[in-house]
C-alpha atoms as a PDB file:
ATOM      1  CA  UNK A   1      -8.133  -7.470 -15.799  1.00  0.00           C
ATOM      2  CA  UNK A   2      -6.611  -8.886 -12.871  1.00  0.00           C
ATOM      3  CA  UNK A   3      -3.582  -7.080 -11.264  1.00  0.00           C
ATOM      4  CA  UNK A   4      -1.551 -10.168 -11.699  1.00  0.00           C
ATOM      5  CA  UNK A   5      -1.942  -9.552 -15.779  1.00  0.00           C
ATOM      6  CA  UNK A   6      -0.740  -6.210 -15.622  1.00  0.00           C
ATOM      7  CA  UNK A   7       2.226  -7.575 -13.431  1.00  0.00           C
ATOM      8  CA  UNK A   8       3.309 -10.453 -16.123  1.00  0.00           C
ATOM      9  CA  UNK A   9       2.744  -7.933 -18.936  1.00  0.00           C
ATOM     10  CA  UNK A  10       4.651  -5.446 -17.351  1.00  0.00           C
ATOM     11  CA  UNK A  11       7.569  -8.262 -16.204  1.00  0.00           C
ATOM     12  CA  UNK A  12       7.656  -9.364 -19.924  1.00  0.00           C
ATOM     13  CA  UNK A  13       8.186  -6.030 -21.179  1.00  0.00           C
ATOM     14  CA  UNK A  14      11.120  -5.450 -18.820  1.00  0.00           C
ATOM     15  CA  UNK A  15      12.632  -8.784 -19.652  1.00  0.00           C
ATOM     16  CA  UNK A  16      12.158  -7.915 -23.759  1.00  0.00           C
ATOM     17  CA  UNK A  17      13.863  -4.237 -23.330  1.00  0.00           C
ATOM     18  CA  UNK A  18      16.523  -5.465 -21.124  1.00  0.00           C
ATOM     19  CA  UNK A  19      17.531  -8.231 -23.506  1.00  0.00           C
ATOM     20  CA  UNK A  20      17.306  -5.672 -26.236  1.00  0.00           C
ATOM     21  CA  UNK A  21      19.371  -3.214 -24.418  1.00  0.00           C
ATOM     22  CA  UNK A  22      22.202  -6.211 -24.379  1.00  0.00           C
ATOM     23  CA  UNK A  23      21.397  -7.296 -27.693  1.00  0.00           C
ATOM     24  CA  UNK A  24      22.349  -3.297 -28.624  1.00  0.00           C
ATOM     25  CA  UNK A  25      25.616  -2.987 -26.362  1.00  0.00           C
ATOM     26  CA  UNK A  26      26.680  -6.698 -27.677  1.00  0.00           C
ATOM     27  CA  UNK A  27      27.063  -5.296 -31.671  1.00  0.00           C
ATOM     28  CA  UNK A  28      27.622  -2.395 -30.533  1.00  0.00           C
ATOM     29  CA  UNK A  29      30.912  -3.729 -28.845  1.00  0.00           C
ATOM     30  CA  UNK A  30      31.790  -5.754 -32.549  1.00  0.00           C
ATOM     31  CA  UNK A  31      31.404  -2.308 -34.189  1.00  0.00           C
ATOM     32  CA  UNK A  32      27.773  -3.115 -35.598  1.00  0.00           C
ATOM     33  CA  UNK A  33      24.702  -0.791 -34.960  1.00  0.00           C
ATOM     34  CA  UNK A  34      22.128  -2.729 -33.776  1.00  0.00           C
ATOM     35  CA  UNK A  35      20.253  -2.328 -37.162  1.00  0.00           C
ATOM     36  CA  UNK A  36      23.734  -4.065 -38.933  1.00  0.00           C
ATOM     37  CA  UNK A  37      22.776  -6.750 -36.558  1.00  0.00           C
ATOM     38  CA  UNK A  38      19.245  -7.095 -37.103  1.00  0.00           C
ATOM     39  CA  UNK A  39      19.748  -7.536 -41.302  1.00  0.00           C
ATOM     40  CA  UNK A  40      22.555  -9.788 -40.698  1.00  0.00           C
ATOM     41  CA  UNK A  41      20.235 -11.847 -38.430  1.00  0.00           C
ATOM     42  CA  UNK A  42      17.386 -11.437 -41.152  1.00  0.00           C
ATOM     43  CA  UNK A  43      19.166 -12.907 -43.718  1.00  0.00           C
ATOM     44  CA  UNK A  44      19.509 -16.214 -42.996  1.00  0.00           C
ATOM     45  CA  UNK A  45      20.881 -17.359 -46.027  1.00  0.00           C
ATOM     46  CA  UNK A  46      19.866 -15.452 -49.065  1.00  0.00           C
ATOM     47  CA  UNK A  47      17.297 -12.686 -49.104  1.00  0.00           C
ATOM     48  CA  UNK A  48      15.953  -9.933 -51.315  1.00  0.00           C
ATOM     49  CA  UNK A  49      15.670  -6.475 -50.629  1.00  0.00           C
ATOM     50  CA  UNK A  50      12.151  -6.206 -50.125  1.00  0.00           C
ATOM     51  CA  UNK A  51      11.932  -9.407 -47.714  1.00  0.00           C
ATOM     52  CA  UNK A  52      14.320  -7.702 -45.599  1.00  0.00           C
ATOM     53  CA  UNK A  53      12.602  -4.654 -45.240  1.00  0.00           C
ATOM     54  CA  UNK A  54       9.281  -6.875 -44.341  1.00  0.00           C
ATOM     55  CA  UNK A  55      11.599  -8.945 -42.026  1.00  0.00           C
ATOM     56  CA  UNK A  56      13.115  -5.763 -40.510  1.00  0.00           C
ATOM     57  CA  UNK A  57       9.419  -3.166 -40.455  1.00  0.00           C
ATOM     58  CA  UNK A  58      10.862  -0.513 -42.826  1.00  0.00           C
ATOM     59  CA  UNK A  59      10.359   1.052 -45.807  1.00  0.00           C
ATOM     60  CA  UNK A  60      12.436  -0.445 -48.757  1.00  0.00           C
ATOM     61  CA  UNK A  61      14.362   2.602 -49.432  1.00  0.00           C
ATOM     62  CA  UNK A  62      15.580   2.458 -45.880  1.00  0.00           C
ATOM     63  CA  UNK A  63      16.705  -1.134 -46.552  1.00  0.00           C
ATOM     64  CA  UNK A  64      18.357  -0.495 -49.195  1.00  0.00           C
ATOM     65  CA  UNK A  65      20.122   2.207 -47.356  1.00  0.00           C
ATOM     66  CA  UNK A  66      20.868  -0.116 -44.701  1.00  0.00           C
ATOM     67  CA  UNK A  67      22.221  -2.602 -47.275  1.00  0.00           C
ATOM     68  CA  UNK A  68      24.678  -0.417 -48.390  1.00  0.00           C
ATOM     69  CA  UNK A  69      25.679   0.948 -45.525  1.00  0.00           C
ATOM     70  CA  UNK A  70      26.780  -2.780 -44.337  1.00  0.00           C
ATOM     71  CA  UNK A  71      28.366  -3.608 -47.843  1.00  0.00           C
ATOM     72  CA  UNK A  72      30.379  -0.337 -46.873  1.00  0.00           C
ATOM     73  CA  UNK A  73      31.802  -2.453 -44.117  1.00  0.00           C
ATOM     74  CA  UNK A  74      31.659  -6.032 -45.767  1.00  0.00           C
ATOM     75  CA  UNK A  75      29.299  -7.461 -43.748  1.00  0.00           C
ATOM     76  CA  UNK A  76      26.637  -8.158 -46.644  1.00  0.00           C
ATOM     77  CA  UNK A  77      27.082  -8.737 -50.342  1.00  0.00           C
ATOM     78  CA  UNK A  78      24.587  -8.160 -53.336  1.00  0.00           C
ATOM     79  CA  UNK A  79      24.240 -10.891 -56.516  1.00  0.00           C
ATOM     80  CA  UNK A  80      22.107 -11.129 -59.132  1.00  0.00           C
ATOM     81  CA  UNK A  81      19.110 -13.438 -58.920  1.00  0.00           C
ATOM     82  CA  UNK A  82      19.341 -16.039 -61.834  1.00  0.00           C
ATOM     83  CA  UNK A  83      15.853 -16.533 -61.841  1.00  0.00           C
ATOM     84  CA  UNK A  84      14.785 -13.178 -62.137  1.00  0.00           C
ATOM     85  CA  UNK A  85      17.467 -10.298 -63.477  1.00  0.00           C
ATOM     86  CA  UNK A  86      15.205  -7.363 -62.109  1.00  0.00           C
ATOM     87  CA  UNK A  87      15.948  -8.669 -58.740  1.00  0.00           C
ATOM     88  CA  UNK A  88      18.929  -9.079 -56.428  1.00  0.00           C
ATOM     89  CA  UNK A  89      19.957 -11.286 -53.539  1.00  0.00           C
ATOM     90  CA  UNK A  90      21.561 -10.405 -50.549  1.00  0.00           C
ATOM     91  CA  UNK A  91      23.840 -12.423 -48.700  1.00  0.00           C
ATOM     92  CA  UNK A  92      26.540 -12.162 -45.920  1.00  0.00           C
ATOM     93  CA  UNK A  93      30.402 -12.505 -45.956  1.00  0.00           C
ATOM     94  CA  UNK A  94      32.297 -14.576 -44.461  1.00  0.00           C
ATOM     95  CA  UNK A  95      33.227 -11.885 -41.862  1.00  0.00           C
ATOM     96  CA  UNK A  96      29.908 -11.193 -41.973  1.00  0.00           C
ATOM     97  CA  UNK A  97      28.912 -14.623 -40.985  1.00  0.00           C
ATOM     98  CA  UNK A  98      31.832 -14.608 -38.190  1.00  0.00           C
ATOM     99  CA  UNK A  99      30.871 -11.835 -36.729  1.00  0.00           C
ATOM    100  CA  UNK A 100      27.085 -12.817 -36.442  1.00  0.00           C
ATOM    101  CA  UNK A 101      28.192 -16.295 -35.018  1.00  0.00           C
ATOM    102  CA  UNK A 102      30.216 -14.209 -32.459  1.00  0.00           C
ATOM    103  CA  UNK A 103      27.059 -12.317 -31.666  1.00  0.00           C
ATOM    104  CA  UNK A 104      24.830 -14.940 -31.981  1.00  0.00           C
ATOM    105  CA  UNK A 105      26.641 -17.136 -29.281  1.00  0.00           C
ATOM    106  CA  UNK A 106      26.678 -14.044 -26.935  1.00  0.00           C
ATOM    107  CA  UNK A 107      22.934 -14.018 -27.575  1.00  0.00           C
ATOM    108  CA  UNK A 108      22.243 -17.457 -26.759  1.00  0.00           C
ATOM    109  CA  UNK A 109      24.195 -17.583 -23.492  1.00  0.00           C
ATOM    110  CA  UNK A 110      22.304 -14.124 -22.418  1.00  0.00           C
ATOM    111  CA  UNK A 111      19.101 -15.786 -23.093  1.00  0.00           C
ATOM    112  CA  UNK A 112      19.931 -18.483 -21.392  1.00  0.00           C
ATOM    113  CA  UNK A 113      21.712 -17.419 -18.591  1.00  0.00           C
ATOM    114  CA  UNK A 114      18.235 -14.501 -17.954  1.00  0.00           C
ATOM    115  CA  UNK A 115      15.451 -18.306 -18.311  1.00  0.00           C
ATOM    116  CA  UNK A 116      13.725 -16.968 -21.396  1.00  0.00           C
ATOM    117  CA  UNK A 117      15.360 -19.777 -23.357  1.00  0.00           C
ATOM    118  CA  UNK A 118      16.073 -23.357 -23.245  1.00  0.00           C
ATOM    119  CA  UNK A 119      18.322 -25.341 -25.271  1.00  0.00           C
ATOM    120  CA  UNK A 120      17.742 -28.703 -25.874  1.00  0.00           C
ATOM    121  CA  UNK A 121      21.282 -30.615 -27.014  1.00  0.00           C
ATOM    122  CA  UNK A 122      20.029 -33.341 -30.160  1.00  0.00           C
ATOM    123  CA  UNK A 123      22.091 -37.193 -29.780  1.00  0.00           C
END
C-alpha cells in the first residue's frame, strides 16, 4: 500500500481515540463512566437487555450488570414488556435523559468544532 494509506489510517485512528478520550473526560465530568454513557446512548428509546449488550459488544451478564449499576444511580429504568412477560425493557429517566442531552450537546460541538461532523440545520 501506498505510504499515503498508512498516513490517513493512522490520522483516522488519532482523530477516533482523541474524540474518545473527550467523549470519556466529558461523562466523566457529569459523574458517568464512560460505559453509563455508552448504554444511555444505546438506548434510544426503549431497549432490551440483550440488544444492549449487541449494541454495546458484551456479554449479557455484563449488561445486565451495567444496567443495574446505572438504575443504582437513576439513570435507566427496567419495565415489563407487554408483549412478552419473559422479557424486560429498558429505558432512561428523565435525569437520565438530561444528563445525556447535556452530554450529547458537548458531543456535537466537539465533533464539530475537530471537522469530523457536519450539521445541516432543516427549514
Amino acid at each position: 500500500m501506498p505510504k499515503e494509506t498508512y498516513e490517513q489510517l493512522a490520522l483516522f485512528r488519532y482523530r477516533i481515540r482523541k474524540f474518545i478520550r473527550f467523549s470519556e473526560e466529558a461523562a466523566r465530568a457529569k459523574g458517568l463512566t464512560p460505559q453509563h454513557h455508552q448504554l444511555m446512548l444505546s438506548i434510544m428509546g426503549f431497549a432490551t437487555p440483550k440488544e444492549l449488550a449487541e449494541r454495546l459488544q458484551i456479554t449479557p451478564h455484563a449488561c445486565v450488570e451495567l444496567i443495574r449499576r446505572c438504575e443504582d444511580l437513576n439513570l435507566v429504568q427496567r419495565f415489563p414488556n407487554p408483549e412478552d412477560k419473559r422479557s424486560i425493557f429498558i429505558q432512561l429517566t428523565e435525569y437520565g435523559m438530561r444528563l445525556l442531552d447535556e452530554l450529547s450537546e458537548i458531543h456535537l460541538d466537539e465533533l464539530t468544532r475537530a471537522g469530523l461532523l457536519v450539521l445541516h440545520h432543516g427549514n
